[in-house]
N, C-alpha and C. Protein backbone atom coordinates (compact mmCIF):
# COMPACT_ATOMS: atom_id res chain seq x y z
N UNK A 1 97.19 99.76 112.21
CA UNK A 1 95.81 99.75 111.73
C UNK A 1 95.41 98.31 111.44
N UNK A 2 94.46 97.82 112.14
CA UNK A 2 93.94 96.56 111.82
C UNK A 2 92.89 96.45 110.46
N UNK A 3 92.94 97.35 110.05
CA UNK A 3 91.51 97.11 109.00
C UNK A 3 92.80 97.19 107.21
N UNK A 4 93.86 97.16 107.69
CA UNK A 4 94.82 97.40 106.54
C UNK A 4 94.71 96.10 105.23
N UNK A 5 93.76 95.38 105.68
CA UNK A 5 93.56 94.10 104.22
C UNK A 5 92.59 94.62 103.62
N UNK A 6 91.74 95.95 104.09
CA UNK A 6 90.19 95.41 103.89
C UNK A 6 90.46 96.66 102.38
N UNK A 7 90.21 96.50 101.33
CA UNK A 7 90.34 97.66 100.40
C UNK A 7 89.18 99.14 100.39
N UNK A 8 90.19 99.89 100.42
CA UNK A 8 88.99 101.03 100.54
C UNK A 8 88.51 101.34 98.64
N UNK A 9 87.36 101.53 99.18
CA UNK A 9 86.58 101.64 97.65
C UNK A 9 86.55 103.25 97.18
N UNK A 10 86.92 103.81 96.00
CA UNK A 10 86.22 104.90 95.79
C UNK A 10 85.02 105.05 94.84
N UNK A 11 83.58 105.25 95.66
CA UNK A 11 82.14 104.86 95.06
C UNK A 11 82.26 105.93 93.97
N UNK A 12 82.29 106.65 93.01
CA UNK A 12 82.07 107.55 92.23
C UNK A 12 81.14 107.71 91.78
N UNK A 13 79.99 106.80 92.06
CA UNK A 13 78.74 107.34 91.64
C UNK A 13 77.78 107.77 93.33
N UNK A 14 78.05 107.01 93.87
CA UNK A 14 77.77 107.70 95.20
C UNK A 14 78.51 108.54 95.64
N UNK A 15 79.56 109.01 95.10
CA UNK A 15 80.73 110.32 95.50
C UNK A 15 80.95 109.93 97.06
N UNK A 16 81.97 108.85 97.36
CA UNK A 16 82.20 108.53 99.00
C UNK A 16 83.34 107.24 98.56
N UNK A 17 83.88 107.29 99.73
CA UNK A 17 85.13 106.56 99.75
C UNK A 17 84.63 105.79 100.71
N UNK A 18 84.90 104.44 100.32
CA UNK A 18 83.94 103.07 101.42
C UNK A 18 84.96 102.38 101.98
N UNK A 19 84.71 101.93 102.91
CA UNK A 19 85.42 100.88 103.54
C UNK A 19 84.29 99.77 104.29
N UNK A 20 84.17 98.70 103.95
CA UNK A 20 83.15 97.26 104.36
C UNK A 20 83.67 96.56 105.55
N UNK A 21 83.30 96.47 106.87
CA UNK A 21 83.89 95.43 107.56
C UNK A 21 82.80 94.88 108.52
N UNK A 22 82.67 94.29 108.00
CA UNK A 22 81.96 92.60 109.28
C UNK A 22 80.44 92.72 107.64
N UNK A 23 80.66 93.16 106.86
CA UNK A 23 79.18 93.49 105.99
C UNK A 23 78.87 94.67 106.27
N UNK A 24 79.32 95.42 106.96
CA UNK A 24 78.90 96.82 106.98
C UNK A 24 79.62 98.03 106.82
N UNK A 25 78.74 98.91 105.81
CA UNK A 25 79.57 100.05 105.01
C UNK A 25 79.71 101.46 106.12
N UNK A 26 81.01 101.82 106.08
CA UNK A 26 81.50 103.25 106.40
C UNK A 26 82.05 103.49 105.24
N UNK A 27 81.91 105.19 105.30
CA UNK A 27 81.96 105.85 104.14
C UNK A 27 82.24 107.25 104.60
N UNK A 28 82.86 108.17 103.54
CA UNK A 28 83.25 109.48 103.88
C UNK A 28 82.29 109.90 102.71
N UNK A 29 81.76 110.96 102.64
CA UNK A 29 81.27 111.46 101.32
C UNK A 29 81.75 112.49 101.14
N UNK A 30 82.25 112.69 99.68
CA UNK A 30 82.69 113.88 98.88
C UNK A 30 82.56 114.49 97.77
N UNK A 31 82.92 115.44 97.55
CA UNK A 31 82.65 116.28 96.37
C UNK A 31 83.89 116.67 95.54
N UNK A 32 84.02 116.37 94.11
CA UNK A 32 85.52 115.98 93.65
C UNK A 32 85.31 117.30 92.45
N UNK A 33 86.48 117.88 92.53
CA UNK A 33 86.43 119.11 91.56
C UNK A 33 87.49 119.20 91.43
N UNK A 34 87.99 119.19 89.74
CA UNK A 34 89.73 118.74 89.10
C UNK A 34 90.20 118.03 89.93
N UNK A 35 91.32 118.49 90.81
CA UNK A 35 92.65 117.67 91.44
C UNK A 35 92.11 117.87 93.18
N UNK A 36 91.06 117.99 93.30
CA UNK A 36 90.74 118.36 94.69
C UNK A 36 89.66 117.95 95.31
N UNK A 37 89.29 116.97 96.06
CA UNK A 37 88.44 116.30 97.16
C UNK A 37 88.02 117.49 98.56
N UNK A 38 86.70 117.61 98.61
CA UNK A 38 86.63 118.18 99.80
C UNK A 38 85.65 117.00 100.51
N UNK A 39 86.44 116.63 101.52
CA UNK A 39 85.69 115.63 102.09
C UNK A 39 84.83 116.24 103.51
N UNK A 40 83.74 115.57 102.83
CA UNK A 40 82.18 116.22 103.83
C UNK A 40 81.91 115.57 104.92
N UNK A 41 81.58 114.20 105.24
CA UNK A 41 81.24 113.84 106.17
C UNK A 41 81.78 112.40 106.57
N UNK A 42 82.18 112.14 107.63
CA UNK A 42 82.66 110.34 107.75
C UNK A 42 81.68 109.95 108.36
N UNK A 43 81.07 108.84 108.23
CA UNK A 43 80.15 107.54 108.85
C UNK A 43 80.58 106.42 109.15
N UNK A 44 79.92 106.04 110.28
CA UNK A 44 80.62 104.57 110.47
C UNK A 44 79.03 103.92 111.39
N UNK A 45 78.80 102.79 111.00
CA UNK A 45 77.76 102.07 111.47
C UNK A 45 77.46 102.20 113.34
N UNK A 46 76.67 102.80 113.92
CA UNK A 46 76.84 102.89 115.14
C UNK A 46 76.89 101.54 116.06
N UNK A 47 76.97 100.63 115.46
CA UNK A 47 77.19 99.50 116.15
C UNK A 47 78.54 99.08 116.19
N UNK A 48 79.27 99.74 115.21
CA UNK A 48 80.86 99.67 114.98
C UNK A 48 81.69 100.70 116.29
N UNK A 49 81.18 101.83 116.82
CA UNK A 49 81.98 102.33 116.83
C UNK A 49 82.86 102.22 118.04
N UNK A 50 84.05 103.04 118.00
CA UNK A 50 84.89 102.52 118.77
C UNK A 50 86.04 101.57 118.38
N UNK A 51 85.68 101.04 117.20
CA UNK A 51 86.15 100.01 116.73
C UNK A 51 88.00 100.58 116.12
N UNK A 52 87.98 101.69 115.86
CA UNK A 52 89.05 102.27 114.89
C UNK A 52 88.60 102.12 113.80
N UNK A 53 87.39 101.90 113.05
CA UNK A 53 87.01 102.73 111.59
C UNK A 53 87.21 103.56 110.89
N UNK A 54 86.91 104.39 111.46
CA UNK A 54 86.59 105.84 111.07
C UNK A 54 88.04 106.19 110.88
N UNK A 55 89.20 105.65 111.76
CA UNK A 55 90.48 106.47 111.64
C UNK A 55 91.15 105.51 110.39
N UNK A 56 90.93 104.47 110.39
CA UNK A 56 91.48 103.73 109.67
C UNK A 56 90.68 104.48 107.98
N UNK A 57 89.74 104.39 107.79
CA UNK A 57 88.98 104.81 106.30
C UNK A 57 89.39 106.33 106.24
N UNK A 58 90.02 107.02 106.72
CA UNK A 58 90.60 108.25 106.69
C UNK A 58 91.69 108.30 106.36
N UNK A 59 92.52 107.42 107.04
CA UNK A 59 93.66 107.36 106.84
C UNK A 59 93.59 106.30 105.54
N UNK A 60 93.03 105.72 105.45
CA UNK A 60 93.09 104.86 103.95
C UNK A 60 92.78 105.71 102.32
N UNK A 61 92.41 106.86 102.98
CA UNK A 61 91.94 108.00 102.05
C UNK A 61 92.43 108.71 101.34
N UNK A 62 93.52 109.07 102.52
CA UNK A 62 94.40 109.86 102.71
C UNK A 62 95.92 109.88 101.81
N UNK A 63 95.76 108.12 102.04
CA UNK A 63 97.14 107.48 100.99
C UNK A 63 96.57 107.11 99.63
N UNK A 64 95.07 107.51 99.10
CA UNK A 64 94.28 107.31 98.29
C UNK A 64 94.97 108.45 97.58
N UNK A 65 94.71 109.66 98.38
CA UNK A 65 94.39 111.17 97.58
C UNK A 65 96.19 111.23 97.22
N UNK A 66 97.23 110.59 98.48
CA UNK A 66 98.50 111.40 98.11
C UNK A 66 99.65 110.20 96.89
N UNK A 67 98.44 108.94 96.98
CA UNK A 67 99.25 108.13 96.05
C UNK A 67 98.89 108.63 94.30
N UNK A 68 97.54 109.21 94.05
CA UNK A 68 96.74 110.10 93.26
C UNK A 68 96.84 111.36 92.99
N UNK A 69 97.74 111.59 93.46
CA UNK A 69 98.13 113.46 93.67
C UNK A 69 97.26 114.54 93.58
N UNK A 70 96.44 114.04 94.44
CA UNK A 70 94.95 114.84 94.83
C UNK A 70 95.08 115.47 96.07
N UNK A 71 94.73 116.83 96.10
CA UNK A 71 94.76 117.51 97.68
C UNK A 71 93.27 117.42 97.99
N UNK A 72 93.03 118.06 99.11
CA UNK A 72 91.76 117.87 99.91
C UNK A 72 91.56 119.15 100.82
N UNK A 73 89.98 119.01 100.63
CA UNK A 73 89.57 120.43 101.44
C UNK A 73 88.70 119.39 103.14
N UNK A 74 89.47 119.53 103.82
CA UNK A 74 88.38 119.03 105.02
C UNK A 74 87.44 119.56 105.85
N UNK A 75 86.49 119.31 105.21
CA UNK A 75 84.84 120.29 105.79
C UNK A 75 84.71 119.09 106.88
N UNK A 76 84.50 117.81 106.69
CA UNK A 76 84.58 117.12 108.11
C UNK A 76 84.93 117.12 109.33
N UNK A 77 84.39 117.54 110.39
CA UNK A 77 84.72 117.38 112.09
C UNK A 77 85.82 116.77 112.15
N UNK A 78 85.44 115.43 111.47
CA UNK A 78 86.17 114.13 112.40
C UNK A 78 87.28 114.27 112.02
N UNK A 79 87.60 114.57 110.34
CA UNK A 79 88.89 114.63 109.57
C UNK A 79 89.72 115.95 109.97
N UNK A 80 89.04 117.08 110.48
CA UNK A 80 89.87 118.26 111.27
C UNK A 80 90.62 117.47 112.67
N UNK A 81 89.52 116.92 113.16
CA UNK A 81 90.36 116.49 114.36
C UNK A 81 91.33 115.79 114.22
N UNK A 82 91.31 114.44 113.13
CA UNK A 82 92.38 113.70 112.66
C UNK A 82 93.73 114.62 112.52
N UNK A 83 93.60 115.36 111.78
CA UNK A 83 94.84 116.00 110.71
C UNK A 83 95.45 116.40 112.31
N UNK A 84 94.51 116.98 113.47
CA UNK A 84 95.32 117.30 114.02
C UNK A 84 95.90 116.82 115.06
N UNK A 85 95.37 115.76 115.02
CA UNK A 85 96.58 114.29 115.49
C UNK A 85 97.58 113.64 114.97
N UNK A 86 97.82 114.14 113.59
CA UNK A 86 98.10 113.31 112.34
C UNK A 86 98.45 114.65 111.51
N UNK A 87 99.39 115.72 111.91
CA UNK A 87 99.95 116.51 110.99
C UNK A 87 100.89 116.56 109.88
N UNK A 88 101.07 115.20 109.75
CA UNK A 88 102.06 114.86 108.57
C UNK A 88 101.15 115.28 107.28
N UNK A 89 99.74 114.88 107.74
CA UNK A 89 98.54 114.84 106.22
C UNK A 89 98.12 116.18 105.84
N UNK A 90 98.70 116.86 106.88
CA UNK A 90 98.42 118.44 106.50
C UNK A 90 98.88 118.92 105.15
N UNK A 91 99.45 118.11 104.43
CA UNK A 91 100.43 118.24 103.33
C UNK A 91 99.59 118.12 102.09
N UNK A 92 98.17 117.79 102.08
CA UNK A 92 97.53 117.49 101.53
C UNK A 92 96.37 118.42 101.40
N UNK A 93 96.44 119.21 102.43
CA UNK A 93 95.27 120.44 102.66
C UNK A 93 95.32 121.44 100.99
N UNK A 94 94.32 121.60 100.55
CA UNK A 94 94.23 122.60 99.62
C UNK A 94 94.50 124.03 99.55
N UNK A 95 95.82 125.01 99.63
CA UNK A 95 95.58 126.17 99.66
C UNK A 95 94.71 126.75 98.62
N UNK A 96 94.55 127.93 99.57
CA UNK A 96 93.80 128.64 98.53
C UNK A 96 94.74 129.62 97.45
């Protein structure tokens, strides 16, 4: 991952997990209830994309929620498709 210096932010008043690169914000937005993140939507500047953003601020998220011992509900497209490239993070999914 090339974006591994850049710190991911967690906005808590904008409820979204940021990541800044070149001056411009990508962001996941979420909704945080006790020990559990359901993450809603990822963005990434359409002039970025392609770039590996989006996988990188996911995956920066990801070691957010499991260094935090927070699980996650993924209502996001992008983050379903991730996990299922990336089934190690499945470990993190919220049962019900």
């Amino acid at each position: 991952m090339k974006y591994q210096d850049i710190e991911l932010v967690n906005n808590k008043k904008e409820h979204s997990f940021e990541l800044t690169v070149d001056g411009k914000r990508s962001f996941i937005d979420y909704n945080h209830i006790k020990e559990t993140y359901n993450l809603l939507h990822t963005e990434v500047p359409e002039s970025q994309h392609g770039q590996g953003i989006a996988e990188a601020i996911v995956e920066k998220t990801l070691q957010y929620l499991e260094e935090n011992h927070f699980k996650m509900v993924p209502s996001c497209s992008y983050i379903q498709v991730f996990l299922k490239r990336h089934p190690k993070w499945n470990k993190l999914v919220a049962q019900d």
